[in-house]
Protein backbone atom coordinates (compact mmCIF):
# COMPACT_ATOMS: atom_id res chain seq x y z
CA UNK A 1 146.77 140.72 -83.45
CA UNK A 2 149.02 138.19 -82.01
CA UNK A 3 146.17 135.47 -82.07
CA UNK A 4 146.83 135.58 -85.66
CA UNK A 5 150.23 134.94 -85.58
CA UNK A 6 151.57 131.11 -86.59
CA UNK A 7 154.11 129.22 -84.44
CA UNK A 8 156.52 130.95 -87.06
CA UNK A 9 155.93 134.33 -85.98
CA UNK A 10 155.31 134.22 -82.32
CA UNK A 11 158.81 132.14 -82.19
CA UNK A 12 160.31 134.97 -84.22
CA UNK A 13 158.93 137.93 -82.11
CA UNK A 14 160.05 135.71 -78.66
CA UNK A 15 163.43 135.25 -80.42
CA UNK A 16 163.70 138.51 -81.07
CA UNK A 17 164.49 139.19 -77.29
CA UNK A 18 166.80 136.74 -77.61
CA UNK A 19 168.90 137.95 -80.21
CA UNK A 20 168.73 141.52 -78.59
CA UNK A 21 170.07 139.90 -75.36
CA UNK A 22 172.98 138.07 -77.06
CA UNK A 23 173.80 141.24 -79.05
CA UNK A 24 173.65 143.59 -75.88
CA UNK A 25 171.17 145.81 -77.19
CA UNK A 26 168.78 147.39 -75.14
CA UNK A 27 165.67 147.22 -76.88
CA UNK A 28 163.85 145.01 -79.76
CA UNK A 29 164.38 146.32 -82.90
CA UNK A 30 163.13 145.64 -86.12
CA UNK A 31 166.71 144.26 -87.19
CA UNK A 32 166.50 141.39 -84.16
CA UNK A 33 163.44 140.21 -85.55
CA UNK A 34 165.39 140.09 -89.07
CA UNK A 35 168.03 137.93 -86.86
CA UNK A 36 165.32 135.61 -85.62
CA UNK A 37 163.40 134.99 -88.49
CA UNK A 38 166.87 134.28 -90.26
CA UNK A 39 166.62 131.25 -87.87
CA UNK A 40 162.91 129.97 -88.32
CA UNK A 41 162.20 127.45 -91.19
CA UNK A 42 158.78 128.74 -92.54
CA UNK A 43 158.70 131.02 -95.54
CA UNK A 44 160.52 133.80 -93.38
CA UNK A 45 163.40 131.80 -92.74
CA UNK A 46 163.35 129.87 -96.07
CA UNK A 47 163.06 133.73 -97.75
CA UNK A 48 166.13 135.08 -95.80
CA UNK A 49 168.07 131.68 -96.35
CA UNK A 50 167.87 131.96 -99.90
CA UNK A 51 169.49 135.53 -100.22
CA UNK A 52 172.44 133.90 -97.36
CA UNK A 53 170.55 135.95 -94.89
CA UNK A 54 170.34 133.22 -92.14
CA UNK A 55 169.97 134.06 -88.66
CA UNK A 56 173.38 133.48 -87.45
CA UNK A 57 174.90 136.15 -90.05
CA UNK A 58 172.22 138.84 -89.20
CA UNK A 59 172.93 138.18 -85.30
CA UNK A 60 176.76 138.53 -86.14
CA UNK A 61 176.32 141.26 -88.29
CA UNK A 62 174.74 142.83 -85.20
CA UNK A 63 176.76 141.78 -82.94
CA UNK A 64 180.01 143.66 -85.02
CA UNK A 65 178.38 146.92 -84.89
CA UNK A 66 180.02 147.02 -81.25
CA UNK A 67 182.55 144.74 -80.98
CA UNK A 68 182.67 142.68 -78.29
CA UNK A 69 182.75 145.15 -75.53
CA UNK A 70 180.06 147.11 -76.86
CA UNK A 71 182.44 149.90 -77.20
CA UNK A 72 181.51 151.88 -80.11
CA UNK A 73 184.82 152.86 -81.89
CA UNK A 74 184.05 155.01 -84.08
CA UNK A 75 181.90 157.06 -81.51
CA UNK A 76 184.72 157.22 -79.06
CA UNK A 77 187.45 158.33 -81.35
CA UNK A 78 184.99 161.07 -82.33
CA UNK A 79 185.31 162.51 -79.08
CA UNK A 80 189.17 161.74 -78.89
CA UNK A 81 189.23 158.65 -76.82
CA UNK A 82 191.48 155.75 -78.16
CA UNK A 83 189.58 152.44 -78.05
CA UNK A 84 192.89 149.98 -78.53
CA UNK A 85 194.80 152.46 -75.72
CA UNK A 86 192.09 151.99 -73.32
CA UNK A 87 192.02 148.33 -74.10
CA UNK A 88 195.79 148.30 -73.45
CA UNK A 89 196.31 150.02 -70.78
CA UNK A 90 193.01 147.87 -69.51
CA UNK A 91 195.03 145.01 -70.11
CA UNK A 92 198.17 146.06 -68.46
CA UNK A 93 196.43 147.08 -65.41
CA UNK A 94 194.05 144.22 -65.07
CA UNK A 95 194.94 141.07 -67.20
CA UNK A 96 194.58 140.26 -70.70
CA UNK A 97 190.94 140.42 -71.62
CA UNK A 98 189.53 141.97 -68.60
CA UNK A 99 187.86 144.56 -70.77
CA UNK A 100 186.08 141.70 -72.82
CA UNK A 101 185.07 139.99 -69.28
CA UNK A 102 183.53 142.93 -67.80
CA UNK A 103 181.19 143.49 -71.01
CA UNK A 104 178.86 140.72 -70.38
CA UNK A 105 178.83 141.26 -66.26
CA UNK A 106 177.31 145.16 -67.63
CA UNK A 107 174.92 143.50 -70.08
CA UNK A 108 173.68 141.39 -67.38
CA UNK A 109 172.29 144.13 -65.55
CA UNK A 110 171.34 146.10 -67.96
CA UNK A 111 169.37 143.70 -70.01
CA UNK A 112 167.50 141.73 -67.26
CA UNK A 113 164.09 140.99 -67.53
CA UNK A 114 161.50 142.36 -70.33
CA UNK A 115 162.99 144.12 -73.31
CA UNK A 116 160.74 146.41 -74.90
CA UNK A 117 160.18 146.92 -78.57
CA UNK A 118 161.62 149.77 -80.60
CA UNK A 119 158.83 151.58 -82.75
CA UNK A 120 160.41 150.52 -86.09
CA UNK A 121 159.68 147.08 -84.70
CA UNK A 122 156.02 147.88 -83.26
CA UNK A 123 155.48 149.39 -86.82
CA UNK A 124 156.85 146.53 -88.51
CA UNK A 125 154.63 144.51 -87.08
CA UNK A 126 152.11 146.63 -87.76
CA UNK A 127 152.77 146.33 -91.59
CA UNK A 128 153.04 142.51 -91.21
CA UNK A 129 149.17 142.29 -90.34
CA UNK A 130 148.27 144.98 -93.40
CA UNK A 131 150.57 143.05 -95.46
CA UNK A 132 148.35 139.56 -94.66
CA UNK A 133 144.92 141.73 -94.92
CA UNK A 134 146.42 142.91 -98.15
CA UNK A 135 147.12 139.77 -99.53
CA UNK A 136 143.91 138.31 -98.16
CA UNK A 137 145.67 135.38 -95.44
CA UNK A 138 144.03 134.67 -92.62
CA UNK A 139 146.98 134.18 -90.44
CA UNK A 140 150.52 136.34 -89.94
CA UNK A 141 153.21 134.28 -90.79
CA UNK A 142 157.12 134.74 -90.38
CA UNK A 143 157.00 135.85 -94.43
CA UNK A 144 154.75 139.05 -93.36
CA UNK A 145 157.00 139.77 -90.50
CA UNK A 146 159.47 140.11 -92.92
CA UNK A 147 157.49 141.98 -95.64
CA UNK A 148 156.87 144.28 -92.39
CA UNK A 149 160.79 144.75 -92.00
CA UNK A 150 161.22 145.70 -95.46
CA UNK A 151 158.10 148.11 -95.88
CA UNK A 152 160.01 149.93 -93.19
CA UNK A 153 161.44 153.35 -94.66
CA UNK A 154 163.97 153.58 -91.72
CA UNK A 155 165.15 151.48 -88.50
CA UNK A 156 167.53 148.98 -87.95
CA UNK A 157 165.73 146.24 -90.18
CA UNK A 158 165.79 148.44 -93.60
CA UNK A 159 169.60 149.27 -91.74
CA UNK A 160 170.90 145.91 -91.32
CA UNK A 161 169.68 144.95 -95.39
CA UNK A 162 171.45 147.66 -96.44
CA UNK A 163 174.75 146.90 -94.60
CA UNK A 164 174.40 143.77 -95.93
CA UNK A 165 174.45 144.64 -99.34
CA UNK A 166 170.44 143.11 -99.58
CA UNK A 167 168.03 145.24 -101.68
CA UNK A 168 164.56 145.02 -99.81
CA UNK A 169 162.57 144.17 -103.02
CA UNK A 170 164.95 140.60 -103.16
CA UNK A 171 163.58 140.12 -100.21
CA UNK A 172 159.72 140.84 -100.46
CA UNK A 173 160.87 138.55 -104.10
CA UNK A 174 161.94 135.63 -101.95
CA UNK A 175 159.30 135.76 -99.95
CA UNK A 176 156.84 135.75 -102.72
CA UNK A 177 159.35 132.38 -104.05
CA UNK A 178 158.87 130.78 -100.27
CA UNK A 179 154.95 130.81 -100.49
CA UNK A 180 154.63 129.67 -103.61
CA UNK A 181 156.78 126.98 -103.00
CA UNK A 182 154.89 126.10 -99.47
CA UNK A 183 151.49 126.52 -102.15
CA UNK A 184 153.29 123.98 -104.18
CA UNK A 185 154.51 121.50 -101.64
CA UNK A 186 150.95 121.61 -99.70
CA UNK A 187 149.24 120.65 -103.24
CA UNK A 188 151.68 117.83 -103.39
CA UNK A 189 151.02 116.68 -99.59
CA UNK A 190 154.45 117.67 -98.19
CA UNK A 191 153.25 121.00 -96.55
């Protein structure tokens, strides 16, 4: 499959690890490839771009689901454990910021090497290549990926849209607008 993928794509899907790196996830998800798309400038990119979807406010958006730390808040104070106290009391002990330090020395052992992908991001990729053999394109580009994401009926991908306020159908709409563009700019010589 990935012998049909263009520059766009296989950037994306390298990117992806990337983004899940910088975020201090564990594994791809279909949401990093989101991130990394957000960032490419073929009809992916230009698609996400036009609904303010670029690839530094997906990765940031991601990023805030854990702080910096990647102390989950919420989770915590569920089980009666007081993020800001710890952080405190952290900081009294240790320095100011220590807790914030130590997060990336973790993620640096945790995160070395291969990431694997989630399987809301093998099946979006999945749905990419039946999206192109759908609409009869020889090659996968980062605008499939994408249609992939948002054919997704859960995972982080349909997750992160919906955080953001972003109905999926815009998206698969922008899309559409980003290849007929490219159809129109390649008719004119520019693409």
């Amino acid at each position: 499959m990935f012998e049909r993928f263009t520059a766009e794509a296989r950037g994306a899907v390298t990117a992806a690890q990337e983004v899940a790196r910088r975020v201090g996830h564990e594994r791809i998800g279909s949401e990093h490839l989101l991130a990394a798309l957000g960032s490419t400038t073929g009809p992916g990119g230009r698609a996400l771009r036009s609904l303010r979807l670029d690839g530094d406010r997906l990765e940031a958006t991601l990023a805030g689901e854990h702080g910096t730390t990647g102390l989950d808040a919420a989770a915590l104070a569920a089980v009666g454990i007081d993020v800001e106290a710890v952080r405190a009391s952290t900081d009294a002990t240790f320095g100011p910021g220590s807790l914030e330090r130590a997060a990336p020395a973790r993620r640096r052992g945790l995160l070395a090497g291969h990431l694997a992908f989630t399987q809301d991001a093998k099946k979006a990729l999945e749905l990419s290549l039946r999206a192109a053999v759908r609409l009869g394109h020889r090659k996968i580009d980062g605008g499939h990926l994408v249609l992939g994401v948002t054919e997704l009926e859960r995972g982080g991908g349909p997750a992160l849209l919906r955080e953001l306020g972003v109905d999926p159908g815009a998206v698969r709409d922008a899309v559409g607008v980003a290849w007929a563009d490219r159809a129109a700019g390649s008719e004119l010589g520019d693409g």
